[in-house]
Structure formats: C-alpha cells, structure tokens
C-alpha atoms as a PDB file:
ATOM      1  CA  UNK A   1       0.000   0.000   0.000  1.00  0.00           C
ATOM      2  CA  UNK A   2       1.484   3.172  -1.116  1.00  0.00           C
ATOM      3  CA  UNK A   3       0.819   6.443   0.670  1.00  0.00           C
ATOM      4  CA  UNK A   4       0.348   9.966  -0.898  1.00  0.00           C
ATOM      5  CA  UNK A   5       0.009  12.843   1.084  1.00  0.00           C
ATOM      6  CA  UNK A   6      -1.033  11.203   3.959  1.00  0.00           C
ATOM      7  CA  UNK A   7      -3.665   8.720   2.513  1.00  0.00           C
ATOM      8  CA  UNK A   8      -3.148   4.976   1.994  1.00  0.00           C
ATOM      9  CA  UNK A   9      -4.194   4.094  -1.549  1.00  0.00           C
ATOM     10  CA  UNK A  10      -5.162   0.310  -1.940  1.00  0.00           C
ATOM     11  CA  UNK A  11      -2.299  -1.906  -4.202  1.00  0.00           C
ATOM     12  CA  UNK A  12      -4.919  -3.112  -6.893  1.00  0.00           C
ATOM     13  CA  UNK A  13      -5.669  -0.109  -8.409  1.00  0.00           C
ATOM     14  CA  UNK A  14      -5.223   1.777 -11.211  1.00  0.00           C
ATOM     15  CA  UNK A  15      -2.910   4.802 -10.917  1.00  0.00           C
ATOM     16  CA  UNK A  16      -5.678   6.951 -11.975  1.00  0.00           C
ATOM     17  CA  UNK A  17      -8.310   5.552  -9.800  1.00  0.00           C
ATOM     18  CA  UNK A  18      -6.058   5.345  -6.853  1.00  0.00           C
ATOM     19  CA  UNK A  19      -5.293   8.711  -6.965  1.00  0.00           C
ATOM     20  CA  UNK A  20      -8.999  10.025  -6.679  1.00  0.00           C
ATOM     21  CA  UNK A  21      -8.922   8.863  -3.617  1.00  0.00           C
ATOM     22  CA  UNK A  22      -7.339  12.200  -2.176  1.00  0.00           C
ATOM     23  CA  UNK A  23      -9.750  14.756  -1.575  1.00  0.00           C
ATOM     24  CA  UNK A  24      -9.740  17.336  -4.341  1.00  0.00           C
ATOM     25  CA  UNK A  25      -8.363  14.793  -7.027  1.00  0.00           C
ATOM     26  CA  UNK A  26     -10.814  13.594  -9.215  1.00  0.00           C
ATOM     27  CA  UNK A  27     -10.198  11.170 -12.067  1.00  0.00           C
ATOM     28  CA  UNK A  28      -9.300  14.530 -14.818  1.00  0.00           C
ATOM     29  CA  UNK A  29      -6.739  16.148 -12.141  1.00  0.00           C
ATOM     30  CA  UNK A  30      -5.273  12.001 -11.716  1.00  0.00           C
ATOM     31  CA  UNK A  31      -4.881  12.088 -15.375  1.00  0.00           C
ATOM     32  CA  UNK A  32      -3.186  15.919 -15.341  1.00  0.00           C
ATOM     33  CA  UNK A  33      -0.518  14.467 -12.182  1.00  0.00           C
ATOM     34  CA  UNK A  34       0.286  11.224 -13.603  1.00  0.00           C
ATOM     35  CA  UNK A  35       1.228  12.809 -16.914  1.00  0.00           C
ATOM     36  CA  UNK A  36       2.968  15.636 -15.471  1.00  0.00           C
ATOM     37  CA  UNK A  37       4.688  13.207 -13.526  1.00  0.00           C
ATOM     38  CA  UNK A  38       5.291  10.447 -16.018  1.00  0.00           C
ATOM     39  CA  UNK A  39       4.106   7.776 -14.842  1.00  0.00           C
ATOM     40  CA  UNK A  40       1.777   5.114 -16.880  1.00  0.00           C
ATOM     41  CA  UNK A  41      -1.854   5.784 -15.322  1.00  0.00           C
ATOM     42  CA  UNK A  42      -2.766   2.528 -16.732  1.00  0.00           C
ATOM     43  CA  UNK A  43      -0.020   1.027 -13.646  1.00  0.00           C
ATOM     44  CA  UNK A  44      -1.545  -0.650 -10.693  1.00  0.00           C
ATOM     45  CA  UNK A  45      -0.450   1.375  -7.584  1.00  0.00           C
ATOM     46  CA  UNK A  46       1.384  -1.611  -6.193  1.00  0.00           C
ATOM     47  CA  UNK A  47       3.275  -1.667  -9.109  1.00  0.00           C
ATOM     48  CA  UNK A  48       4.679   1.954  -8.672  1.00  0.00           C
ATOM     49  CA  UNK A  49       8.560   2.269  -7.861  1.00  0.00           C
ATOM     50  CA  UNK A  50       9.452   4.845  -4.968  1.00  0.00           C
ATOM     51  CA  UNK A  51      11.011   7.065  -7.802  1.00  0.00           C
ATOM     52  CA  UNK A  52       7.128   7.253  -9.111  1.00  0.00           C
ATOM     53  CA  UNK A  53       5.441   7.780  -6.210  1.00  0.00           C
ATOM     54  CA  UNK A  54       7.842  10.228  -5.241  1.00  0.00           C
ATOM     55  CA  UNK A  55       7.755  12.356  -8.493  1.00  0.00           C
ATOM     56  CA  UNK A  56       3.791  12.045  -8.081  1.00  0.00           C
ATOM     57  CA  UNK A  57       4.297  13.103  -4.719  1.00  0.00           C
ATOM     58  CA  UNK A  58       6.102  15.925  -5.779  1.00  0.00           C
ATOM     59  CA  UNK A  59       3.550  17.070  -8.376  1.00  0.00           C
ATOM     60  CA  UNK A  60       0.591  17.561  -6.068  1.00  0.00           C
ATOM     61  CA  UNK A  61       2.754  19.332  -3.587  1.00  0.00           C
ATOM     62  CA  UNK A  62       3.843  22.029  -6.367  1.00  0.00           C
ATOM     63  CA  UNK A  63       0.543  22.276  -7.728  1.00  0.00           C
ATOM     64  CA  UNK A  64      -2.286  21.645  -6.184  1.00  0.00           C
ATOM     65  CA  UNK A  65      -4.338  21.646  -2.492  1.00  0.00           C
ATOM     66  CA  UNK A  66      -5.031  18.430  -1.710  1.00  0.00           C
ATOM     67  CA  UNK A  67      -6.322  16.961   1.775  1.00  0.00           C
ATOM     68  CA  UNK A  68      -5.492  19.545   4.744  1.00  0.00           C
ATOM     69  CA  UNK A  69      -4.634  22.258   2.781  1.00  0.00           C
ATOM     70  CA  UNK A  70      -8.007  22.380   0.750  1.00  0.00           C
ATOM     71  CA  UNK A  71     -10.416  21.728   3.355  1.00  0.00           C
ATOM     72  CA  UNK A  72      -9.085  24.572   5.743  1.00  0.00           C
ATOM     73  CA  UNK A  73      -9.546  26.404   2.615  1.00  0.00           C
ATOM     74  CA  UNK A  74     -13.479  25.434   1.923  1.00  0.00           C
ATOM     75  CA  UNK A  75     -13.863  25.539   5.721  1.00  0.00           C
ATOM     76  CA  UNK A  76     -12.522  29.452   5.329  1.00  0.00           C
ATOM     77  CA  UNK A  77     -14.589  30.700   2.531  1.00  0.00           C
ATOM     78  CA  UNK A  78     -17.628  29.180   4.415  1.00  0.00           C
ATOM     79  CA  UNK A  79     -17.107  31.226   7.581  1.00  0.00           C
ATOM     80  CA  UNK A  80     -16.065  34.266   5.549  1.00  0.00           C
ATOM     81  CA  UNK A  81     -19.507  33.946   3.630  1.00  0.00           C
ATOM     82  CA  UNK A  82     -21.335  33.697   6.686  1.00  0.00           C
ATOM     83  CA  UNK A  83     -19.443  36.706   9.049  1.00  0.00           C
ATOM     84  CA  UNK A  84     -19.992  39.002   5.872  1.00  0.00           C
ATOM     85  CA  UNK A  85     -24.095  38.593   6.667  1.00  0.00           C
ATOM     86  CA  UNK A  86     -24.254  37.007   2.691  1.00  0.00           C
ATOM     87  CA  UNK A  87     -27.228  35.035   1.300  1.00  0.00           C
ATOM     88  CA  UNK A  88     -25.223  31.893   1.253  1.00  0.00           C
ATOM     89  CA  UNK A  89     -23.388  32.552   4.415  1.00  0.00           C
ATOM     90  CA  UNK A  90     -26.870  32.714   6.121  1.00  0.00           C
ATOM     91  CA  UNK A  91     -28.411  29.569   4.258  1.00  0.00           C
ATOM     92  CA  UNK A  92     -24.762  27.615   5.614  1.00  0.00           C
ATOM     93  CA  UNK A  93     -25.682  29.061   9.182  1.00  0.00           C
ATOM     94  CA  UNK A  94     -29.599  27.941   8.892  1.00  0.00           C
ATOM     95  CA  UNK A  95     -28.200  24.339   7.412  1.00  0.00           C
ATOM     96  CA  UNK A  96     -30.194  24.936   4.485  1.00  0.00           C
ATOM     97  CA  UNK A  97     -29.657  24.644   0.453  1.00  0.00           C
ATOM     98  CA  UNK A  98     -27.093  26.751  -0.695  1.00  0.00           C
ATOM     99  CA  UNK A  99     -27.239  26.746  -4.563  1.00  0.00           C
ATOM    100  CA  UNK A 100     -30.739  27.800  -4.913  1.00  0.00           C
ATOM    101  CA  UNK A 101     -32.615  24.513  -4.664  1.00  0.00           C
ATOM    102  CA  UNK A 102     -36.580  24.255  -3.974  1.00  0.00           C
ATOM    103  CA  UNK A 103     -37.237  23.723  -0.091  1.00  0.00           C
ATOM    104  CA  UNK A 104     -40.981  23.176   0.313  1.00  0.00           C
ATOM    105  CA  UNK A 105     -40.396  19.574  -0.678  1.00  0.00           C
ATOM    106  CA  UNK A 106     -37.028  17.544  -0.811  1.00  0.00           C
ATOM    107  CA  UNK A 107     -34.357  19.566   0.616  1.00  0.00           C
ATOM    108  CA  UNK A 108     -34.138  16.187   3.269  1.00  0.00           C
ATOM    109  CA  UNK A 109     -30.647  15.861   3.333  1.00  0.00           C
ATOM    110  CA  UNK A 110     -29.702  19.353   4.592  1.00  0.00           C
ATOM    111  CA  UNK A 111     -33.099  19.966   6.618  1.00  0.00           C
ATOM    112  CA  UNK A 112     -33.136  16.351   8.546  1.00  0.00           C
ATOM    113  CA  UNK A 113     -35.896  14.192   9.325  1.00  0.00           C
ATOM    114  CA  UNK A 114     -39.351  15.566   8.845  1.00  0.00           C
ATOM    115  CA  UNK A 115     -41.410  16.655  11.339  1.00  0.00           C
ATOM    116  CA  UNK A 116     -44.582  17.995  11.859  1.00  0.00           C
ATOM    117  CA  UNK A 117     -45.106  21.839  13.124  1.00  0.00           C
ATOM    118  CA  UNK A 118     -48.969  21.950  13.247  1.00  0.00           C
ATOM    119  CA  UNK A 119     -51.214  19.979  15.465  1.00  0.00           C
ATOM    120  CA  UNK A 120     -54.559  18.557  13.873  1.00  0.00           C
ATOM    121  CA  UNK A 121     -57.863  20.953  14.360  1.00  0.00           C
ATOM    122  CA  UNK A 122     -59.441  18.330  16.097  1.00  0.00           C
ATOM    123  CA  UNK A 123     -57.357  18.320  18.684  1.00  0.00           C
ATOM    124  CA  UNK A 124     -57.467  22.333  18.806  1.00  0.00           C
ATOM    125  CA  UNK A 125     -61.444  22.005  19.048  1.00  0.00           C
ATOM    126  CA  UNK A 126     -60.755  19.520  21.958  1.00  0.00           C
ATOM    127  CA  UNK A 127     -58.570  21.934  23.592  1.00  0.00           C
ATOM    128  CA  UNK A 128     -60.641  24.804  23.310  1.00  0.00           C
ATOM    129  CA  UNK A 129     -64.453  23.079  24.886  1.00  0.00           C
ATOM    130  CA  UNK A 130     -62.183  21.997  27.771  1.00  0.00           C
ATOM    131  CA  UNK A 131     -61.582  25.303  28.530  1.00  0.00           C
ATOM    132  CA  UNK A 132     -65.104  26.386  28.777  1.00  0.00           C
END
C-alpha cells in the first residue's frame, strides 16, 4: 500500500483511480498528475517504484491543495460567507440549500428528518371546549 500525502491508496488499483482517492483529485486532475509526472496511469499502484510515487508526490505538492490544505480552505470561505451577513453565508448558518434549490419539498438531506409543526384541528377544538 502506497501512501500519498497522507492517505493509503489500496495496491490493486489503477494509478488513476487510486489517486482520486485524495480529496480534491478527481479522475481529470489524476490524469493531469500522472502525466505531469510520467508515470503510466494505466499502472496498478502496487506496481509503482518509490522514484514514481515520489515524483507524483512531488507534483501535487507544487501544484495543487489536496487533503489539509483544501479543506481549511473550503472551511474558510464558508465562515467568511457567513461573518460578511451574505445570502449563502446565512443559508450555511440555517443548514439549508445553498445553490438555490426548492425547499418546500425535498431539501431532506440538509433539513433532517421531517417533522410535523402543526397539530390537527381536532385536537385544537378539543382543547378549546375543555376550557369552557
């Protein structure tokens, strides 16, 4: 098991693959490194030298935020957002859609489980004779 900046990547896979397992590498950027870095993406990770993994090591620390780096970044812009008062900054502060998505239905995954505000008439009517 090799390990780039920081994260174990399994033997079996491709160089390419393997690769998109750091966060802010997708499959394109893997492509971009390994060919920058000359290595065959087609390789199985296993089957990288030290030399390779080094040179691919030395690649994404030139040229790109990986790991760390990038999500103190994203972690950054999100509290500058919300102590400048912005649109998104409040919608990251209410834990609601960001980008503009419909929230009177769906929305689930940023809003939680649903739950009911109102209580049933009925039970208002109940409520209500009681009293009197």
């Amino acid at each position: 098991m090799a390990r780039i900046s920081g994260i174990t990547i399994p033997d079996q896979k491709r160089a390419f693959i393997g690769l998109s397992y750091l966060f802010g590498v997708g499959r394109p950027a893997a492509g971009k490194v390994l060919a920058t870095a000359q290595v065959d993406p087609m390789k199985k990770i296993g089957e990288l030298t030290t030399s390779e993994i080094e040179r691919i090591q030395r690649v994404l620390d030139a040229g790109y935020k990986v790991e760390g780096e990038l999500k103190v970044e994203v972690t950054q812009n999100i509290k500058r957002l919300k102590e400048l008062g912005t649109y998104r900054g409040t919608r990251h502060t209410k834990n609601l859609p960001v980008r503009g998505q419909r929230t009177k239905t769906n929305a689930r995954t940023r809003k939680g489980k649903k739950m009911t505000v109102a209580t049933s008439r009925r039970k208002l009517m109940a409520r209500a004779s009681q009293k009197t």
